[in-house]
PDB file of N, CA and C in Angstrom:
ATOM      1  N   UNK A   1       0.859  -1.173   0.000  1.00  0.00           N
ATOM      2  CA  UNK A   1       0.000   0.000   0.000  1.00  0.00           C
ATOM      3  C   UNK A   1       0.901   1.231   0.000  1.00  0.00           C
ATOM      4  N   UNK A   2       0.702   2.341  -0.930  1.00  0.00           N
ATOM      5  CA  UNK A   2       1.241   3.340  -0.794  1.00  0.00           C
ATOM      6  C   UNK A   2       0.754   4.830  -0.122  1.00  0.00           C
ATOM      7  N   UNK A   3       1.594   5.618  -0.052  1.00  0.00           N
ATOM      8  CA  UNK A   3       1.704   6.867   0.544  1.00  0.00           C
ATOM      9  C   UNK A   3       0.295   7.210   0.736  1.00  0.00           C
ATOM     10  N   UNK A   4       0.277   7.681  -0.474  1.00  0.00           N
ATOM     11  CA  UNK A   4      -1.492   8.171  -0.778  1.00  0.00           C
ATOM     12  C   UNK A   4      -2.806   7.262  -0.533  1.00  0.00           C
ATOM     13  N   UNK A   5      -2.520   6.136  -0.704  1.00  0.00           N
ATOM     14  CA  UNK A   5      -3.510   5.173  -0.009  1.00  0.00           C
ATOM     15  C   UNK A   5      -3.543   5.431   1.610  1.00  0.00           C
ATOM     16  N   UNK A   6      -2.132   5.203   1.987  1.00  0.00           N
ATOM     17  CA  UNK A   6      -2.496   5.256   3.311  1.00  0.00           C
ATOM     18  C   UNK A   6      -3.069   6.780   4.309  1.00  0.00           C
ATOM     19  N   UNK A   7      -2.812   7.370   3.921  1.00  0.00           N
ATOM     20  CA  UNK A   7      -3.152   9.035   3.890  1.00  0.00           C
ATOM     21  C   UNK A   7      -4.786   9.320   3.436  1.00  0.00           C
ATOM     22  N   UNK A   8      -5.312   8.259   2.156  1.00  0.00           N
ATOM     23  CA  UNK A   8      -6.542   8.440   2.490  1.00  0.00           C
ATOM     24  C   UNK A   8      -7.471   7.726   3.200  1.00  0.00           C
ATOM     25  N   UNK A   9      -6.630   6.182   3.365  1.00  0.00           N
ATOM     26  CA  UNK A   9      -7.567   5.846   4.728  1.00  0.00           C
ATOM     27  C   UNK A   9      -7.682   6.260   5.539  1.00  0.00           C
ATOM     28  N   UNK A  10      -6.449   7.014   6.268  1.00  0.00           N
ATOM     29  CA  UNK A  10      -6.342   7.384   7.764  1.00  0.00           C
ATOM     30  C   UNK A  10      -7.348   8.860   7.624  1.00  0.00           C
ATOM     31  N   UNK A  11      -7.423   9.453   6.269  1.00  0.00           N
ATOM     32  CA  UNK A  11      -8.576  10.544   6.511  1.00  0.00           C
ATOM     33  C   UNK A  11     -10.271  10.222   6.519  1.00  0.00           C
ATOM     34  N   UNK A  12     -10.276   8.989   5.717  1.00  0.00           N
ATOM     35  CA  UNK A  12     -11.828   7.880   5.882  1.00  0.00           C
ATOM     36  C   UNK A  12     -11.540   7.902   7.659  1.00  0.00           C
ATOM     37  N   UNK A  13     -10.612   7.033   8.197  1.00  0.00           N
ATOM     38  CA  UNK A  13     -11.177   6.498   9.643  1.00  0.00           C
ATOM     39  C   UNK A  13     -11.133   7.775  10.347  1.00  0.00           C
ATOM     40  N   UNK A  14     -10.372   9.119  10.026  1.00  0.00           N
ATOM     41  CA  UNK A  14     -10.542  10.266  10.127  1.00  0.00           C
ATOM     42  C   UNK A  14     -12.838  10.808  11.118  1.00  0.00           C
ATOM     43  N   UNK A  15     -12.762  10.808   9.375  1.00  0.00           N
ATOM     44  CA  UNK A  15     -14.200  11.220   9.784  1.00  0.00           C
ATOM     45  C   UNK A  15     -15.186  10.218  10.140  1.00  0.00           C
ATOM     46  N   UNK A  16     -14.928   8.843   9.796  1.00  0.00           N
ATOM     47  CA  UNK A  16     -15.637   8.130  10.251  1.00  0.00           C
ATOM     48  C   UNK A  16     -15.682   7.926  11.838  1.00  0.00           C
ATOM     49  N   UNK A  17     -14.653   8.379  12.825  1.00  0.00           N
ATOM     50  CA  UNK A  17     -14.266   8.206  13.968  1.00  0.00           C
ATOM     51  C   UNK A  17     -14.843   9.445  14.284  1.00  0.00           C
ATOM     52  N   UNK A  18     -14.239  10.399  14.226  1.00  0.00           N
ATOM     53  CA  UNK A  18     -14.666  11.653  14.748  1.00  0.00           C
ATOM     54  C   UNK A  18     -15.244  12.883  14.353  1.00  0.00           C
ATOM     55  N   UNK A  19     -16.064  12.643  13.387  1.00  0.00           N
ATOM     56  CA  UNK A  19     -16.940  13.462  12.013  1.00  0.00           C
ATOM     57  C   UNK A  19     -18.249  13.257  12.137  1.00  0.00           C
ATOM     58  N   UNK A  20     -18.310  11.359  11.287  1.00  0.00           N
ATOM     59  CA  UNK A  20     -19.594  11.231  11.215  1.00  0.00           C
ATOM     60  C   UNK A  20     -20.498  11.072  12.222  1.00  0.00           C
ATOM     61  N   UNK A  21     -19.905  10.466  13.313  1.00  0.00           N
ATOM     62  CA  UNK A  21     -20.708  10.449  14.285  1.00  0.00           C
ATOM     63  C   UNK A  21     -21.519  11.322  14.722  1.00  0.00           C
ATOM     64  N   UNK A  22     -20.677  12.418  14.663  1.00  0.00           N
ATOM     65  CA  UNK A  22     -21.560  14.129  15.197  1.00  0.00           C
ATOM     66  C   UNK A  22     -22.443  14.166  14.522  1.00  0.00           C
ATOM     67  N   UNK A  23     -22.108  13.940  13.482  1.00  0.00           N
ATOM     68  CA  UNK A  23     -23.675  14.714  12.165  1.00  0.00           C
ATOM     69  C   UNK A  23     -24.728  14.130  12.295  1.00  0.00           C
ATOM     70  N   UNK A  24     -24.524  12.331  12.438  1.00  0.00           N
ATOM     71  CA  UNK A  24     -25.710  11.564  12.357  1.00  0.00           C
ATOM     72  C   UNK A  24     -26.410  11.806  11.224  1.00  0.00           C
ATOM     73  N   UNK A  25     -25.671  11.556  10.011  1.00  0.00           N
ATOM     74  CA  UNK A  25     -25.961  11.479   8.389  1.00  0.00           C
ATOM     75  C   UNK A  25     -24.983  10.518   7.856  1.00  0.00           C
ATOM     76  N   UNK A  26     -25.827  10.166   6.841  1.00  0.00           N
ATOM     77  CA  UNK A  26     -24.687   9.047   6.167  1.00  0.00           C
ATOM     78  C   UNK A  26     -24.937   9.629   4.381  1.00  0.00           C
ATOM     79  N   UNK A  27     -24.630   9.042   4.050  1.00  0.00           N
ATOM     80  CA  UNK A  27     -24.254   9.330   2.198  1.00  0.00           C
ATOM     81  C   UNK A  27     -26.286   8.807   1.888  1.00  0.00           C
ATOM     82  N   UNK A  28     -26.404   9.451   0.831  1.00  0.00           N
ATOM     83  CA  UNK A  28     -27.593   9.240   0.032  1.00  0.00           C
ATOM     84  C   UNK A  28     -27.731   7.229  -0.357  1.00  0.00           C
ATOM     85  N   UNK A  29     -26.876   7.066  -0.694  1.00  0.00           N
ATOM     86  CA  UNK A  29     -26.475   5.474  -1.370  1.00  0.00           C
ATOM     87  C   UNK A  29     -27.040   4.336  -0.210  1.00  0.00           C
ATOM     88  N   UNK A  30     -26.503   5.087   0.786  1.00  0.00           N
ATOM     89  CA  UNK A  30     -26.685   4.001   2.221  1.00  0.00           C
ATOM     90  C   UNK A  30     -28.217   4.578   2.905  1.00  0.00           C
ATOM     91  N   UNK A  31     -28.222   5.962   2.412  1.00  0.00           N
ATOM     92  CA  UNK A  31     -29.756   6.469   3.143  1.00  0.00           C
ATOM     93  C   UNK A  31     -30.884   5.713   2.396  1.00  0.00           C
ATOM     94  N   UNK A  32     -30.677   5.033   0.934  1.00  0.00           N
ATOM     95  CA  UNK A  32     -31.858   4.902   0.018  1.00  0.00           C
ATOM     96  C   UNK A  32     -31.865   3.262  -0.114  1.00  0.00           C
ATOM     97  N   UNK A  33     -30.666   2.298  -0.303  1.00  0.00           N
ATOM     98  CA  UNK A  33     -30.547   1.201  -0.551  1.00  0.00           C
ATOM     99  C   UNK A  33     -29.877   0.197   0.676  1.00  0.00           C
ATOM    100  N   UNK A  34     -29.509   1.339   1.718  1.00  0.00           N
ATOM    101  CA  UNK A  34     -28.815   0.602   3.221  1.00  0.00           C
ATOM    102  C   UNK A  34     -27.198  -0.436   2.773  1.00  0.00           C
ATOM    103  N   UNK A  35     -26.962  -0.578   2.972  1.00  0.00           N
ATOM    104  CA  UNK A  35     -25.803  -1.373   3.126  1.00  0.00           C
ATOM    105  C   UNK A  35     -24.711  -0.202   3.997  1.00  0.00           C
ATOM    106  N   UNK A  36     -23.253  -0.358   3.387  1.00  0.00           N
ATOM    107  CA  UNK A  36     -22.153   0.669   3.369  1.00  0.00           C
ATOM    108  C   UNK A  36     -22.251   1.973   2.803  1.00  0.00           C
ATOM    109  N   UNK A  37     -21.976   2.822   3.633  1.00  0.00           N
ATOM    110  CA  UNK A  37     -21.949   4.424   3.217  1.00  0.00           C
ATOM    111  C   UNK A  37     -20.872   4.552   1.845  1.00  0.00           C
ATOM    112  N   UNK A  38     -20.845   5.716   1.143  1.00  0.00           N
ATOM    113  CA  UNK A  38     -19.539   6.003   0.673  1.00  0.00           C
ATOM    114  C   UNK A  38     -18.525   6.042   1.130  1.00  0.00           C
ATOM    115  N   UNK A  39     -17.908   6.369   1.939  1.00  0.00           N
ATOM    116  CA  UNK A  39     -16.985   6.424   2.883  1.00  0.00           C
ATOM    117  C   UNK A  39     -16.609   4.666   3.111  1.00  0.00           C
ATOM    118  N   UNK A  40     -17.473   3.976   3.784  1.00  0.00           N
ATOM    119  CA  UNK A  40     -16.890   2.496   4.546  1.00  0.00           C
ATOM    120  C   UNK A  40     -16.438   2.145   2.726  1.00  0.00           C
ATOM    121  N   UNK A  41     -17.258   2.520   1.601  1.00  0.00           N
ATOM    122  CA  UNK A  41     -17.162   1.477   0.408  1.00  0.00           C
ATOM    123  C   UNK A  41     -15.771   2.049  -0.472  1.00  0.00           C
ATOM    124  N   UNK A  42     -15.413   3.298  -0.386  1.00  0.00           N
ATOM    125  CA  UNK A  42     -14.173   3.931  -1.051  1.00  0.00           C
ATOM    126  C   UNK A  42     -13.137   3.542   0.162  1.00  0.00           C
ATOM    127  N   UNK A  43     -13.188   2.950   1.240  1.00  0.00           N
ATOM    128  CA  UNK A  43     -12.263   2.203   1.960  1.00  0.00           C
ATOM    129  C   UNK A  43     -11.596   1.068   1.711  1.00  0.00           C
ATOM    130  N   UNK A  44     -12.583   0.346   1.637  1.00  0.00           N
ATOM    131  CA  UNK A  44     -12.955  -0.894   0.941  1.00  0.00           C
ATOM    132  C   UNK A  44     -12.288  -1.040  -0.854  1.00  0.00           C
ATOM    133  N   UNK A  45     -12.357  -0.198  -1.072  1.00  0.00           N
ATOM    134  CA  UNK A  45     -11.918   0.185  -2.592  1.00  0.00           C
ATOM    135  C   UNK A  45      -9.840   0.348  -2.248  1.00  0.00           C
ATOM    136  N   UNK A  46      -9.597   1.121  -1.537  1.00  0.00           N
ATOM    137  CA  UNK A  46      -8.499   1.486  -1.334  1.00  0.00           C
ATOM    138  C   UNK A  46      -7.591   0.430  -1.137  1.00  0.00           C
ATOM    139  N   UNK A  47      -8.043  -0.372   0.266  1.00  0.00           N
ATOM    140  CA  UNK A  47      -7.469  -1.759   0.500  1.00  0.00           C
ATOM    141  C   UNK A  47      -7.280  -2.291  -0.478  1.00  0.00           C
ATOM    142  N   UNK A  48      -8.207  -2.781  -1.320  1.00  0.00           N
ATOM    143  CA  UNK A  48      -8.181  -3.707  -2.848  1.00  0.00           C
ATOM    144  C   UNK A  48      -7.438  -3.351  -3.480  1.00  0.00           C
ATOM    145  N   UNK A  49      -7.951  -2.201  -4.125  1.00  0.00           N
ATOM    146  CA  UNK A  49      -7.100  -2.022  -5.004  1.00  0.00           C
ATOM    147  C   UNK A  49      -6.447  -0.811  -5.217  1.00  0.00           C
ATOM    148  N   UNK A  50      -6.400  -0.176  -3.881  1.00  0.00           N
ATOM    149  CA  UNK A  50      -5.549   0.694  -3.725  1.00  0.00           C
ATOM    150  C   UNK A  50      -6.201   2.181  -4.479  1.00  0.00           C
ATOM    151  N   UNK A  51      -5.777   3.464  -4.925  1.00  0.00           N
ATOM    152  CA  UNK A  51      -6.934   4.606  -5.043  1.00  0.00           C
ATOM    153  C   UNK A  51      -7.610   4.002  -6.682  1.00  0.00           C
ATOM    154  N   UNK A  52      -8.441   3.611  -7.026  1.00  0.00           N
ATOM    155  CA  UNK A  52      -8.268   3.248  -8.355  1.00  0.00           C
ATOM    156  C   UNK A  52      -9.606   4.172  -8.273  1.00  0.00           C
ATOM    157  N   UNK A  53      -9.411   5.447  -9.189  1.00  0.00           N
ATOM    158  CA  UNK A  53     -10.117   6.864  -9.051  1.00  0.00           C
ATOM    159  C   UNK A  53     -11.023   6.010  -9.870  1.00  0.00           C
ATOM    160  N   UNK A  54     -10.688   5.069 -10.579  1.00  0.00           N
ATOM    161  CA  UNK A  54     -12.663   4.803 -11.865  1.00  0.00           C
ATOM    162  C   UNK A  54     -13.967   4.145 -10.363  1.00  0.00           C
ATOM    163  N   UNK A  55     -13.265   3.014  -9.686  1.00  0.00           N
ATOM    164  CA  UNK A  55     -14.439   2.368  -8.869  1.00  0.00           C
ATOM    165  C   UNK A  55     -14.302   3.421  -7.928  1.00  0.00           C
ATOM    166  N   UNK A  56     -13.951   4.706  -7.244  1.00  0.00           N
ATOM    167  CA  UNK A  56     -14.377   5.362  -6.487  1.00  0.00           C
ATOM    168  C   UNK A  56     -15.279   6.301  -6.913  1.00  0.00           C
ATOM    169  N   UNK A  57     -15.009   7.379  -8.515  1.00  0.00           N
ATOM    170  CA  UNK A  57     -16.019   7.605  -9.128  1.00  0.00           C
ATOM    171  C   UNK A  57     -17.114   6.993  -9.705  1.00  0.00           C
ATOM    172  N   UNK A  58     -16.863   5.408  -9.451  1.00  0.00           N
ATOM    173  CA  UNK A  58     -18.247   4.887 -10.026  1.00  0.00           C
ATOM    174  C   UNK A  58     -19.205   4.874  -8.496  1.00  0.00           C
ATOM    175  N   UNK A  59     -18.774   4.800  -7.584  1.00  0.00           N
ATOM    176  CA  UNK A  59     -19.350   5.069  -6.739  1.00  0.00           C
ATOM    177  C   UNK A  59     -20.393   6.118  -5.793  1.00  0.00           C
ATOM    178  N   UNK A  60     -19.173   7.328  -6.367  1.00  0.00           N
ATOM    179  CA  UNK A  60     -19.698   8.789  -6.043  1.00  0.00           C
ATOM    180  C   UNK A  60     -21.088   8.827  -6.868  1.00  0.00           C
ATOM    181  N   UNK A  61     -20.760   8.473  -8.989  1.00  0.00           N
ATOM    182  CA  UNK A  61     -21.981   8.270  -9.195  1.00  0.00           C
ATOM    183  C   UNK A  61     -23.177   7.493  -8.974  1.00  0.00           C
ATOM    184  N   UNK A  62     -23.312   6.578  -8.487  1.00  0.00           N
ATOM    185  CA  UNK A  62     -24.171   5.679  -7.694  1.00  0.00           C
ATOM    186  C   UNK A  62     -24.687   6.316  -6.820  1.00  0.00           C
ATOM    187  N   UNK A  63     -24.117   7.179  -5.530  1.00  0.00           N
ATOM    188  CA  UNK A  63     -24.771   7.724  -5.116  1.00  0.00           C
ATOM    189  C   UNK A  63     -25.531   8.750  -5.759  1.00  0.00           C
ATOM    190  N   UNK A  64     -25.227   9.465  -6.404  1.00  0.00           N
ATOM    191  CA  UNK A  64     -25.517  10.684  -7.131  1.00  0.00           C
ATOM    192  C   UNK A  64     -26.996   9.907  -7.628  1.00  0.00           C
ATOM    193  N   UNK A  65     -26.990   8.803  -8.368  1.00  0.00           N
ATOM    194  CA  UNK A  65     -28.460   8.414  -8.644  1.00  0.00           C
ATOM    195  C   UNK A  65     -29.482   7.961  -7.847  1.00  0.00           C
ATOM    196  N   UNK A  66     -28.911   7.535  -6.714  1.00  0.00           N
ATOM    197  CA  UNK A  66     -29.477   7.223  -5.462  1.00  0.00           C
ATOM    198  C   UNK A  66     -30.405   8.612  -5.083  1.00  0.00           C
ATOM    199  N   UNK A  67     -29.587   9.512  -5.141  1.00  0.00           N
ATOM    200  CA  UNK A  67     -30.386  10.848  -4.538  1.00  0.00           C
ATOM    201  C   UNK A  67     -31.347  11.038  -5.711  1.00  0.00           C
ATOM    202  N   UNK A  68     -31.112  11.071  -6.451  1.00  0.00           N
ATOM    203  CA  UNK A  68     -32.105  11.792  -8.086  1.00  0.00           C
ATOM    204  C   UNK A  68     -33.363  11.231  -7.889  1.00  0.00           C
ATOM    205  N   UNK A  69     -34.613  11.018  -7.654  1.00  0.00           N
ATOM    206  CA  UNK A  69     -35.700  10.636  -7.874  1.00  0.00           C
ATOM    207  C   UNK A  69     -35.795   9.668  -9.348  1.00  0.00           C
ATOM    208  N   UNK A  70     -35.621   8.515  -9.800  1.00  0.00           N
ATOM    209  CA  UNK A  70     -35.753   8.585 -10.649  1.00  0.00           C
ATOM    210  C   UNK A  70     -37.254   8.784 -11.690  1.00  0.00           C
ATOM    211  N   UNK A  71     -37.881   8.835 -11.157  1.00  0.00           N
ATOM    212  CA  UNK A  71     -39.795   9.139 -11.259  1.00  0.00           C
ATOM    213  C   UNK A  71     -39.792  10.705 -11.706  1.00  0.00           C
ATOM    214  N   UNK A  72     -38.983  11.606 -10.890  1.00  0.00           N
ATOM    215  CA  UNK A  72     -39.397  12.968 -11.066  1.00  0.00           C
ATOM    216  C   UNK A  72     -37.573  13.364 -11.565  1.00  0.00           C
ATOM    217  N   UNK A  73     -37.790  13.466 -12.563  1.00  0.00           N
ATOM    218  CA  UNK A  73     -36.399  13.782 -13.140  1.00  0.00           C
ATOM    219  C   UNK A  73     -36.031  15.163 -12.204  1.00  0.00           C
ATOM    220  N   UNK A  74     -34.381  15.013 -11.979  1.00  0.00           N
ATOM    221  CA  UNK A  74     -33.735  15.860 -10.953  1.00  0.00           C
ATOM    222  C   UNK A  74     -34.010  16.301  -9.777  1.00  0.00           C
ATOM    223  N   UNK A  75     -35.422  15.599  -9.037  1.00  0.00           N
ATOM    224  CA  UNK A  75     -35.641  16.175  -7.743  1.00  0.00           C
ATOM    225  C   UNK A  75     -35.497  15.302  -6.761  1.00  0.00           C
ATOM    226  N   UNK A  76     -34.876  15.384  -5.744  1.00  0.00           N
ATOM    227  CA  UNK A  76     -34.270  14.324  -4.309  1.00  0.00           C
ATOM    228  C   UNK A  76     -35.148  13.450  -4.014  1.00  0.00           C
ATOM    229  N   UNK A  77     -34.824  12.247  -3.840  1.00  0.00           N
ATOM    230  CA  UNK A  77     -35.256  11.764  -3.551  1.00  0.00           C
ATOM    231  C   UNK A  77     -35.553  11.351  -1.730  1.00  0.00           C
ATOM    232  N   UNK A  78     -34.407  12.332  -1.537  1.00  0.00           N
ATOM    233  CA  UNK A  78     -33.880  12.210   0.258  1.00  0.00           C
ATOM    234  C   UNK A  78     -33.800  13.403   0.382  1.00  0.00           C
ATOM    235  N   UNK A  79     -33.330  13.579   1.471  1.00  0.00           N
ATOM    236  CA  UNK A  79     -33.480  15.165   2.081  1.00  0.00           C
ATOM    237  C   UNK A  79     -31.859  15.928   2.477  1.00  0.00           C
ATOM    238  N   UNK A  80     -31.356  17.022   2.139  1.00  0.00           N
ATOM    239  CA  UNK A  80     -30.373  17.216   2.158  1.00  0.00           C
ATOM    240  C   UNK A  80     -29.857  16.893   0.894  1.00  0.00           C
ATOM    241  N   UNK A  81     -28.192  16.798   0.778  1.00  0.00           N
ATOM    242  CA  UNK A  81     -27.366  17.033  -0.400  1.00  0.00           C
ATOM    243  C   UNK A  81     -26.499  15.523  -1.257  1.00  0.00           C
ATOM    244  N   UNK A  82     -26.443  15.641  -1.945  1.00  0.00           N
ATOM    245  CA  UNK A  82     -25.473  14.371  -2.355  1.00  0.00           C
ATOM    246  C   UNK A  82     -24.234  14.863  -1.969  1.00  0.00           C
ATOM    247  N   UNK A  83     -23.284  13.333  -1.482  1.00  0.00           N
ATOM    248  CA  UNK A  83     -21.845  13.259  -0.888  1.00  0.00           C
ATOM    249  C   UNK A  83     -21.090  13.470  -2.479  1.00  0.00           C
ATOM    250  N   UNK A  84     -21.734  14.092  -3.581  1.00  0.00           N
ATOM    251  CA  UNK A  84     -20.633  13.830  -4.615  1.00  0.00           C
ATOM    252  C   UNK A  84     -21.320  15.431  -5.133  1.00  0.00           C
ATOM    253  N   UNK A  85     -21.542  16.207  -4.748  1.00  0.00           N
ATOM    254  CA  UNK A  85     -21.695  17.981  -4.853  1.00  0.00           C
ATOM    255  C   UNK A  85     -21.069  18.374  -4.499  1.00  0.00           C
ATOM    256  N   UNK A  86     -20.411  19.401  -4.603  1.00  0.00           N
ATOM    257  CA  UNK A  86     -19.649  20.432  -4.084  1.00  0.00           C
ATOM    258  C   UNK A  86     -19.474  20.965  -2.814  1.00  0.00           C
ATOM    259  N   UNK A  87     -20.590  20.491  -1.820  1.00  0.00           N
ATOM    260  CA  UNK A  87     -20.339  20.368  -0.646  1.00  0.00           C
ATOM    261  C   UNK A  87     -21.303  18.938   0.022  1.00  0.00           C
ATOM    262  N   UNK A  88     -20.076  18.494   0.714  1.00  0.00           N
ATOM    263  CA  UNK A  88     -20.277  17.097   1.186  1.00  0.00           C
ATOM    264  C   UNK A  88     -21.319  17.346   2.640  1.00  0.00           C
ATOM    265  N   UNK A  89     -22.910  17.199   2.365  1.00  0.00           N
ATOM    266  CA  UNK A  89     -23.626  17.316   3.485  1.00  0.00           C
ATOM    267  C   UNK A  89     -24.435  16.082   3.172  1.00  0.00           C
ATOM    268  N   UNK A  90     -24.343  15.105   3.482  1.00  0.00           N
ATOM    269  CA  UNK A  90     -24.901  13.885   3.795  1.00  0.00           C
ATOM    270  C   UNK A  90     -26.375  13.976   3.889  1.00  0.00           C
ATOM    271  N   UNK A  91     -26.725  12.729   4.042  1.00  0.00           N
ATOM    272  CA  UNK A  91     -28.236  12.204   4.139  1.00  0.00           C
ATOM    273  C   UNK A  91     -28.896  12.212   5.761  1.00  0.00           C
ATOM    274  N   UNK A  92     -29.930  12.171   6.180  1.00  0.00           N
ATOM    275  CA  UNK A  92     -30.030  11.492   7.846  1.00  0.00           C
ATOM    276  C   UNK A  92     -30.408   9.906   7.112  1.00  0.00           C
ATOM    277  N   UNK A  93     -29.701   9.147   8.329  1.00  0.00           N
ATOM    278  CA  UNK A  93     -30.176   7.310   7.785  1.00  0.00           C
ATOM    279  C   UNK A  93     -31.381   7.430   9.215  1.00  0.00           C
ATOM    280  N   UNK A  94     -32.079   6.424   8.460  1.00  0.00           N
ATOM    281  CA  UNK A  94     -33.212   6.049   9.711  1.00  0.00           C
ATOM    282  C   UNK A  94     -32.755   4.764   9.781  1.00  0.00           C
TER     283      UNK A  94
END
């Protein structure tokens, strides 16, 4: 594992340790279909196969459709922002 791998896990267990907890939001992906947030799954990505930017952007987009309504073209389907906008404000999970 290199430099940059390890630098972005330690910023994943970063906020996952002492971030997400506060907010009590998780990513759109995990708010709509449950499993792993973005975060636990671009971890998961890193280990494997180390930063491989295509399965982390295929991910970001996944969420991104997760949020989209697909019924009502472009309107949320959840409340709050997608983790792949310009500012990272999460979902609430129930």
């Amino acid at each position: 594992m290199g430099l940059l791998d390890t630098l972005a896990l330690a910023g994943i267990a970063l906020d996952q340790r002492w971030i997400s907890p506060h907010k009590g939001f998780c990513c759109a992906h995990a708010a709509v279909y449950g499993g792993a947030s973005c975060s636990a799954s671009i971890a998961q990505v890193i280990r494997g196969d180390g930063l491989n930017l295509s399965a982390i952007a295929a991910r970001f987009v996944a969420c991104r459709q997760a949020y989209v309504d697909p019924q009502v073209t472009g309107r949320p389907r959840v409340r709050g922002m997608c983790c792949c906008v310009a500012l990272p404000i999460p979902f609430h999970c129930v």
